[in-house]
Protein backbone atom coordinates (compact mmCIF):
# COMPACT_ATOMS: atom_id res chain seq x y z
CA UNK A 1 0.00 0.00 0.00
CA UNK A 2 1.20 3.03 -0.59
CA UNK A 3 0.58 6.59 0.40
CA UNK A 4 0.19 9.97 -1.07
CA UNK A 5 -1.29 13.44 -0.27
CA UNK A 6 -4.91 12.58 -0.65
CA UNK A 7 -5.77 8.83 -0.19
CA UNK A 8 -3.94 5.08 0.06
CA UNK A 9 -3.27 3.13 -3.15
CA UNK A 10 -3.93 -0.48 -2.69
CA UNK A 11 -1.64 -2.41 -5.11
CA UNK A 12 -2.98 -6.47 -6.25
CA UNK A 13 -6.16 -6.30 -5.02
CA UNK A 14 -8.21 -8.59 -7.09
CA UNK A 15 -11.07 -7.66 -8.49
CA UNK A 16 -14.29 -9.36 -7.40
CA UNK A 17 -16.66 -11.48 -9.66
CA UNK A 18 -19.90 -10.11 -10.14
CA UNK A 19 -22.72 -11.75 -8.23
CA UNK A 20 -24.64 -13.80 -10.72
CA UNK A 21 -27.63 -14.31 -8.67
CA UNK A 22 -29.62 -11.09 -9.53
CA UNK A 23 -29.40 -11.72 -13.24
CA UNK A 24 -30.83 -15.40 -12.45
CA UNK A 25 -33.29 -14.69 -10.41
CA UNK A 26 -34.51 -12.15 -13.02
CA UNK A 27 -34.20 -14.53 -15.52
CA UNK A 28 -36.60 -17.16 -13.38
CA UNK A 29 -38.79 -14.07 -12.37
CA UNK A 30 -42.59 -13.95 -13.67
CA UNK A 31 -45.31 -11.32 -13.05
CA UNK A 32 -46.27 -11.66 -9.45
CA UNK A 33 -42.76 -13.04 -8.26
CA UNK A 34 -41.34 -10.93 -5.99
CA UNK A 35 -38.03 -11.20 -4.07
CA UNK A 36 -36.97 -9.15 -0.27
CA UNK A 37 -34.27 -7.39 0.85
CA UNK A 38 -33.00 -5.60 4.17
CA UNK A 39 -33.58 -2.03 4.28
CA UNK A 40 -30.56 -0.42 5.30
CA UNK A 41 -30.93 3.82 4.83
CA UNK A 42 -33.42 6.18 5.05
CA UNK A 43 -34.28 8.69 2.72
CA UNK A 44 -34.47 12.48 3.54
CA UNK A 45 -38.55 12.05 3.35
CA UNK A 46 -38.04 8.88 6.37
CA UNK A 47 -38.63 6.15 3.99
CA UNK A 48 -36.60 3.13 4.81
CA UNK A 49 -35.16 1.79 1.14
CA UNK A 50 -32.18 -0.59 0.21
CA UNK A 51 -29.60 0.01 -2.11
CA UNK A 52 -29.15 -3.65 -2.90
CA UNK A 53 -33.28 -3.58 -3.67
CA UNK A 54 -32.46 -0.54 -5.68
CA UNK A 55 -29.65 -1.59 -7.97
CA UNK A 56 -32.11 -5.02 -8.42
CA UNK A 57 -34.63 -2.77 -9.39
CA UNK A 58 -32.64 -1.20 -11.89
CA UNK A 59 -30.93 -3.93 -13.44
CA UNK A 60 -34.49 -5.87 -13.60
CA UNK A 61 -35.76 -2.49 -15.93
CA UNK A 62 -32.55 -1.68 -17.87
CA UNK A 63 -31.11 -5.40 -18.56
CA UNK A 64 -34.56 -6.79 -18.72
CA UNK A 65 -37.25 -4.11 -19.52
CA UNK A 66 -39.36 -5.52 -16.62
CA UNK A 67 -41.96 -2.66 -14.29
CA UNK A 68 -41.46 -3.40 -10.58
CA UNK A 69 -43.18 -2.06 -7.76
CA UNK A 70 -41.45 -1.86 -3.83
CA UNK A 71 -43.56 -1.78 -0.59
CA UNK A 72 -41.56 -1.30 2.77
CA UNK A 73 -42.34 -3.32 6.08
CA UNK A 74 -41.17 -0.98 8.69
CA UNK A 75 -41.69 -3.66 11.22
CA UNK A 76 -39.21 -6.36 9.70
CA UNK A 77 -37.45 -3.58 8.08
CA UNK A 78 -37.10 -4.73 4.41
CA UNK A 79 -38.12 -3.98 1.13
CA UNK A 80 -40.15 -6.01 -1.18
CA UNK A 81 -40.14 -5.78 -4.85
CA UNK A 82 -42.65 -7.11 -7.33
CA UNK A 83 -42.32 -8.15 -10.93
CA UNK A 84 -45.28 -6.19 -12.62
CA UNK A 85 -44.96 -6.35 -15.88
């Protein structure tokens, strides 16, 4: 690692795989499927969202073209997102 006036520089760090499992379960998702995650941040309005839920959510309409809704459970604290169209 090495040092300089701003931040560290990390030298042979390998680079992760991507995860694989959001673009399968998109793949197996129908209308009506829906899949959870953990909310972890609240947004300025006091909505509890997930950024996992949210990058799902975009890779299921950019990669995809698939409409999903979210509804939050602020008792179990997680985010639920369902294949709409």
């Amino acid at each position: 690692m090495e040092k300089t006036d701003f931040m560290e520089v990390d030298k042979n760090v390998p680079v992760p795989q991507r995860a694989k499992e959001a673009h399968e379960a998109l793949a197996n998702m129908e209308i009506g499927d829906s899949v959870v995650f953990t909310a972890d941040f609240t947004t300025k309005t006091g909505s509890k969202r997930s950024h996992e839920g949210e990058s799902f959510r975009l890779l299921a309409s950019r990669h995809y073209g698939y409409k999903m809704v979210s509804r939050t459970d602020q008792f179990n604290d997680t985010v639920r997102f369902w294949r709409v169209e």
